[in-house]
Protein backbone atom coordinates (compact mmCIF):
# COMPACT_ATOMS: atom_id res chain seq x y z
CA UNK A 1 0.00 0.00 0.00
CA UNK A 2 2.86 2.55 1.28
CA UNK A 3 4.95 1.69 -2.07
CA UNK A 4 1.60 2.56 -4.63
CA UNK A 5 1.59 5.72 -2.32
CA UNK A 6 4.88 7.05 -3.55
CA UNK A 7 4.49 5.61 -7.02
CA UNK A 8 1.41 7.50 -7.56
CA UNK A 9 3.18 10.33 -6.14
CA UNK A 10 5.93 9.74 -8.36
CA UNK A 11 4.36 9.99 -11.30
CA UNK A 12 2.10 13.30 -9.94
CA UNK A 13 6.13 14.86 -9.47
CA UNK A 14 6.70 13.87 -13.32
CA UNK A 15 4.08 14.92 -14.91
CA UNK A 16 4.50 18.40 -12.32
CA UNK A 17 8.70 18.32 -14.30
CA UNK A 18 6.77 17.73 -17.56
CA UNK A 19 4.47 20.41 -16.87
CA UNK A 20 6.97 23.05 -15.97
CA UNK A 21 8.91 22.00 -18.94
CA UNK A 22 6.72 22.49 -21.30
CA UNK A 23 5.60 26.12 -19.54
CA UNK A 24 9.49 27.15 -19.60
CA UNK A 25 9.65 25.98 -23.19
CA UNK A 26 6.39 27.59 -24.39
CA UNK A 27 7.66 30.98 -22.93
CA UNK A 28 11.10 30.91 -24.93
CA UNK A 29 9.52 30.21 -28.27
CA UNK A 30 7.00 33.12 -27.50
CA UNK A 31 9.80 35.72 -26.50
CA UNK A 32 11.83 34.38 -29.52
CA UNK A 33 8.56 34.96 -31.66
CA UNK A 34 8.38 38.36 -29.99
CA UNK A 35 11.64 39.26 -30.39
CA UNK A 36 11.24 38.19 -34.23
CA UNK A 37 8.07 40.55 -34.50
CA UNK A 38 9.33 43.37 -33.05
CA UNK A 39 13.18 43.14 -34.82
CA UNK A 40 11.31 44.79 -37.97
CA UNK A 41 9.63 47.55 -35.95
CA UNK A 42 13.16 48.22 -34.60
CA UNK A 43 14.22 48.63 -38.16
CA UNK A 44 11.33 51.04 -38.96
CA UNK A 45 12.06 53.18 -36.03
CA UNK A 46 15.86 53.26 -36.69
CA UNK A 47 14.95 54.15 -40.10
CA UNK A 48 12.42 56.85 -39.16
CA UNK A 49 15.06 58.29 -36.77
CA UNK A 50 17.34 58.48 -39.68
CA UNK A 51 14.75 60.72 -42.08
CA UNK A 52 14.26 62.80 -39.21
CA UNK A 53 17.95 63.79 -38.33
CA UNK A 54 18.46 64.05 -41.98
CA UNK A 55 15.64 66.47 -42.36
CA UNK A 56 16.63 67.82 -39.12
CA UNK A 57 20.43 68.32 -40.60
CA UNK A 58 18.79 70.10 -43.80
CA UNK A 59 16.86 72.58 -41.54
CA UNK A 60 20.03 73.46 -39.67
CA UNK A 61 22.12 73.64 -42.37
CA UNK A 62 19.18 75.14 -44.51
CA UNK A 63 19.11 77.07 -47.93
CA UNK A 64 19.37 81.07 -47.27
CA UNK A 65 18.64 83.78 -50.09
CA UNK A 66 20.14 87.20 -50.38
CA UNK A 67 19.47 89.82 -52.14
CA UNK A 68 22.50 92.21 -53.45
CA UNK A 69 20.54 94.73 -55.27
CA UNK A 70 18.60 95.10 -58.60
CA UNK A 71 18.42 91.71 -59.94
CA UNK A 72 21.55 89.77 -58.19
CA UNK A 73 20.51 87.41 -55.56
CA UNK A 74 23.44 85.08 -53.86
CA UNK A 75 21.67 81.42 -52.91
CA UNK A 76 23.67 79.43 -50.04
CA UNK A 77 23.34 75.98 -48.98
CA UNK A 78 25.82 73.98 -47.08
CA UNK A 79 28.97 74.44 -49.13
CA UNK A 80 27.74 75.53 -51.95
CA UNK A 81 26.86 79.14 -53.42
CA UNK A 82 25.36 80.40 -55.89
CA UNK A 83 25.18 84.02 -57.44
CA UNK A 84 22.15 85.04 -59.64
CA UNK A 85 23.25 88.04 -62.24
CA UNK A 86 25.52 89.55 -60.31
CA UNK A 87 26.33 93.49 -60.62
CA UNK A 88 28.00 96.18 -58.92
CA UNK A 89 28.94 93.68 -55.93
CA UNK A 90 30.95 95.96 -53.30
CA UNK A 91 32.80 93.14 -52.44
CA UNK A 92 35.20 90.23 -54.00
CA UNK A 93 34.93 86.95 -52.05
CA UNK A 94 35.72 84.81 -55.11
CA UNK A 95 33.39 81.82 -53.38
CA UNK A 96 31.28 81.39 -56.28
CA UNK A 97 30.47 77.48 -56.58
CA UNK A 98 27.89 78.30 -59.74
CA UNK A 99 27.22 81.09 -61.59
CA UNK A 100 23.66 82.07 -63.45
CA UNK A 101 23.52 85.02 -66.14
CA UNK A 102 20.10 85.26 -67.52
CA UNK A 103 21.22 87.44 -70.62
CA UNK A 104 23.65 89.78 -72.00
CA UNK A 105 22.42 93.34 -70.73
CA UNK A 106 24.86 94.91 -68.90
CA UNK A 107 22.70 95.33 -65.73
CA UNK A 108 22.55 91.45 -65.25
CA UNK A 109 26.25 90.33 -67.61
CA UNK A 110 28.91 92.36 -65.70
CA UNK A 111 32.29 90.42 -66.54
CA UNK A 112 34.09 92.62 -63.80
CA UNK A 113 31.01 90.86 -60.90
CA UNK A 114 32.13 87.69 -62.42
CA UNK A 115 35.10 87.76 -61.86
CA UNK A 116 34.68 89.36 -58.06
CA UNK A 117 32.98 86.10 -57.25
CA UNK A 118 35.08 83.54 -59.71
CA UNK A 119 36.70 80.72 -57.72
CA UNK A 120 38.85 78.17 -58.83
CA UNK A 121 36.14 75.91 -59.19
CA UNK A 122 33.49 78.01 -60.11
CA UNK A 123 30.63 76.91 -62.80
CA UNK A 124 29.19 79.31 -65.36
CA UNK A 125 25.50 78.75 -66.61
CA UNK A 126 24.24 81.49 -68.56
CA UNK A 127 22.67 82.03 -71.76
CA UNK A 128 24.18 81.28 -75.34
CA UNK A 129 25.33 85.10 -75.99
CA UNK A 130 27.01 85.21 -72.45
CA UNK A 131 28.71 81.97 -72.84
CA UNK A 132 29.99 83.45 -76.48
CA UNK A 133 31.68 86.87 -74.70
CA UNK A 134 32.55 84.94 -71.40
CA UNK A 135 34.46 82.19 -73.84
CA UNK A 136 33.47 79.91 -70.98
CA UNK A 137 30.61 78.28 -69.43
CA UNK A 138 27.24 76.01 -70.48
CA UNK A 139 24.94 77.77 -72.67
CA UNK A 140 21.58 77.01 -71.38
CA UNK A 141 18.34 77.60 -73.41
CA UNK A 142 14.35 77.64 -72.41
CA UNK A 143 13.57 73.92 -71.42
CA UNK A 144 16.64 73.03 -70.82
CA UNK A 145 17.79 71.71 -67.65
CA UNK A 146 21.05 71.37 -66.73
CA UNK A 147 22.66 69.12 -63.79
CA UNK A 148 25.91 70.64 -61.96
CA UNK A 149 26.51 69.17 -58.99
CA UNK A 150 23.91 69.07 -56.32
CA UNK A 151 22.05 71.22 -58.61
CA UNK A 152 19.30 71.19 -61.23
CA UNK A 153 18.77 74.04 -63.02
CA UNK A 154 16.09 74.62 -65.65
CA UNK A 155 15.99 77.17 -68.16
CA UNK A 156 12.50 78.96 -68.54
CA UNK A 157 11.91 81.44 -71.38
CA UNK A 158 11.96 85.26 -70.82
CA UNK A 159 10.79 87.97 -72.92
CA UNK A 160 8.38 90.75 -73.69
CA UNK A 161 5.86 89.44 -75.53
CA UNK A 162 4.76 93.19 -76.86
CA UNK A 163 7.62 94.58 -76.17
CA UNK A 164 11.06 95.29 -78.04
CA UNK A 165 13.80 95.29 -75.19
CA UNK A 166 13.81 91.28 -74.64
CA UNK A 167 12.82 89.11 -77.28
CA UNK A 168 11.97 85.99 -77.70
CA UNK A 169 13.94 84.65 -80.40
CA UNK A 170 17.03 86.01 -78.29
CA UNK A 171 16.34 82.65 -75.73
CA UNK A 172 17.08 84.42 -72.72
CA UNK A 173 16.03 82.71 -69.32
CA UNK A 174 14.98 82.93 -65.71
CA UNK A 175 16.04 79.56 -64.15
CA UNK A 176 14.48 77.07 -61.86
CA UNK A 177 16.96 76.18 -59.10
CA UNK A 178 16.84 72.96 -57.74
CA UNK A 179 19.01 72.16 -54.21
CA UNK A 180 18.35 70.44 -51.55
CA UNK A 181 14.41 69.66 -51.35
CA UNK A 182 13.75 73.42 -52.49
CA UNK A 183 12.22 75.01 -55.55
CA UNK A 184 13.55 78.60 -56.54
CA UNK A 185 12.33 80.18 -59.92
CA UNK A 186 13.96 83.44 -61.02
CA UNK A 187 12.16 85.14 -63.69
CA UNK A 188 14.84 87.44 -65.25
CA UNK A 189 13.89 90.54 -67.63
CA UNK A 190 10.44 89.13 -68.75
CA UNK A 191 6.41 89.68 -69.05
CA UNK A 192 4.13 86.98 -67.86
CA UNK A 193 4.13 84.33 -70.19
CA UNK A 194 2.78 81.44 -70.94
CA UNK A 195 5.90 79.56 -69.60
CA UNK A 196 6.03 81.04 -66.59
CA UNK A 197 1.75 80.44 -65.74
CA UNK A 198 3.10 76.87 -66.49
CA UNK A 199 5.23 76.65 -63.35
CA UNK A 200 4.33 74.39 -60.57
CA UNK A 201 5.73 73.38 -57.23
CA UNK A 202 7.66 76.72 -56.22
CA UNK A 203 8.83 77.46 -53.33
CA UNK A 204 10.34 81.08 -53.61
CA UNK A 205 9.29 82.86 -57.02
CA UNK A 206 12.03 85.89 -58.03
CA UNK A 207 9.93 88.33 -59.81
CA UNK A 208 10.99 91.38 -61.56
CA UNK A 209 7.88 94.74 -60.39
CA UNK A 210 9.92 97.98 -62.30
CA UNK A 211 8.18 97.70 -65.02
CA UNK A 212 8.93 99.12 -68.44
CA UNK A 213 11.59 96.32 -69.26
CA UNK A 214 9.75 94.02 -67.14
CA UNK A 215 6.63 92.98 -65.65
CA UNK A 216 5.20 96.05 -63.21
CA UNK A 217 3.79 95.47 -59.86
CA UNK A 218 0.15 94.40 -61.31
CA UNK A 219 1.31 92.10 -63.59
CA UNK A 220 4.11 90.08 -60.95
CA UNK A 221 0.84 89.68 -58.66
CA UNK A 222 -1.04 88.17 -61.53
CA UNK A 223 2.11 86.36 -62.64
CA UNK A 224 2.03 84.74 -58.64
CA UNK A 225 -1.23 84.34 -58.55
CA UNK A 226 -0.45 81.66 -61.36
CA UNK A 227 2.55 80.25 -60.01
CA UNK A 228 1.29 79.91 -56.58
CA UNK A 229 4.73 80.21 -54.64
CA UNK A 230 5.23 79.95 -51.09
CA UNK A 231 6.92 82.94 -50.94
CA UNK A 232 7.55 85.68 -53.37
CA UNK A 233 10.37 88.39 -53.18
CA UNK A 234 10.01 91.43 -55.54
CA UNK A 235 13.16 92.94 -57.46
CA UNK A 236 14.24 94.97 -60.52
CA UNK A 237 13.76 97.81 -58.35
CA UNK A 238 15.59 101.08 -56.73
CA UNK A 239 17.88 101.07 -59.82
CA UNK A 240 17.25 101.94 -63.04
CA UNK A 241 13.61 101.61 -62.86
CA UNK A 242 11.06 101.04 -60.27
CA UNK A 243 11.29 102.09 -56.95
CA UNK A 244 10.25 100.93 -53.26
CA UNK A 245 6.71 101.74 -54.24
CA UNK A 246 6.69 99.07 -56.90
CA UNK A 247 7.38 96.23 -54.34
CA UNK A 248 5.36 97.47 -51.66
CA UNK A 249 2.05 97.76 -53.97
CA UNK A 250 3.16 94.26 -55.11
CA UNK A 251 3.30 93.02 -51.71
CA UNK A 252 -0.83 94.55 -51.27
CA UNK A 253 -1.85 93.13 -54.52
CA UNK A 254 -0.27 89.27 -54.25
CA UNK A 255 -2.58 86.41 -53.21
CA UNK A 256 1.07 85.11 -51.94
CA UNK A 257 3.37 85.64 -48.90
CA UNK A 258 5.32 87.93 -50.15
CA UNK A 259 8.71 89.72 -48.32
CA UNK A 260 10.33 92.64 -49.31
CA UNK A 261 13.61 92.65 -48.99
CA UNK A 262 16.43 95.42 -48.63
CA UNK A 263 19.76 95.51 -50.07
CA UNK A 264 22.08 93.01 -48.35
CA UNK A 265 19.67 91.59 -46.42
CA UNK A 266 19.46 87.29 -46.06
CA UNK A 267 16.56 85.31 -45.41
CA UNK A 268 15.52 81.71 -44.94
CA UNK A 269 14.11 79.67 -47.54
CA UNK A 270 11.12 77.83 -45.69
């Protein structure tokens, strides 16, 4: 009687072993399943914390636009800058990485403001006349995009339709300026046009409010109303042509944001 006692008890104390066994082994294949599901979250996360330094890194390092007066603009992001037309610069600090000239008038073509910002790597994108006097450079052309660099830039075509100071069959150009994720159109000497109502996707639009040679304040707020920019920043004014005034009634008239900037002064592209 005593010895089927302990072998019943016995075989209770097994199947207990067998029973805690099987518990011990159920819980590693669940944590190893666990660890298993969650490995690709882990991935996502490291990869979402990866976008959001980069992005992060782009803000802090960010694109910045300044405007030098008339129609020359100098673009910066990280290492790399970039001068719009440049003319009667006050300075020489020869740290030009690319170079736009929208056409050969002398208020936007100045050879001496070349070479003030010429480095020893410096690019030259202009159009086809400027390339011919500069005996350097890529010729670029309306719908034309060239790639330099970090860089896309498009050429978009600028003239007067009813007018005789730019025309069309000359293929002069404003430029959209690709860097980083941002979108900057400068218009150059031109009207609205059909090409330029065309644009999409802008973030800063460069547009010319002196009128005479150029679109006046009326016609750049139609012009934006048709690109649709995040921002717009008035020039071709207080020289030459066009004056203060011009930009400010610009400014009232735009369905955009627009900023007016003074000479010299260096803003954030958003």
């Amino acid at each position: 009687m005593l010895y089927r006692t302990f072998a019943i008890k016995d075989k209770k104390m097994r199947a207990l072993r067998l029973l805690i066994l099987a518990m011990v082994a159920g819980l590693l294949v669940c944590g190893c399943k666990k660890e298993e599901v969650e490995k690709p979250e882990t991935e996502r996360a490291k990869t979402k914390r990866t976008e959001e330094e980069q992005a992060g890194k782009e803000t802090a390092m960010g694109v910045t636009l300044q405007w030098l007066g008339h129609a020359s603009f100098k673009i910066c992001h990280e290492d790399a800058v970039i001068y719009i037309d440049p003319w009667k610069l006050t300075e020489s600090p020869h740290d030009a990485t690319l170079v736009l000239v929208s056409h050969s008038h002398s208020d936007h073509y100045s050879p001496e403001d070349i070479a003030r910002v010429n480095g020893p790597d410096t690019k030259l994108i202009a159009s086809a006349d400027v390339v011919a006097k500069e005996k350097a450079g890529v010729a670029i052309m309306p719908g034309l995009t060239i790639v330099s660099g970090d860089f896309r830039v498009s050429g978009v075509a600028a003239y007067n339709p009813d007018k005789q100071f730019h025309p069309r069959e000359r293929n002069w150009v404003g430029f959209v300026i690709e860097l980083g994720s941002k979108r900057i159109y400068y218009a150059g000497d031109t009207d609205l046009t059909e090409e330029m109502k065309a644009l999409k996707d802008i973030d800063i639009a460069l547009l010319p409010v002196g009128g005479k040679y150029t679109m006046n304040a009326e016609e750049a707020a139609e012009a934006a109303k048709h690109i649709k920019p995040k921002q717009a920043i008035p020039y071709h004014w207080g020289d030459i042509v066009g004056g203060r005034n011009d930009a400010e009634q610009f400014a009232n008239l735009a369905e955009s944001n627009v900023k007016i900037l003074t000479v010299g002064e260096t803003m954030s592209v958003e």
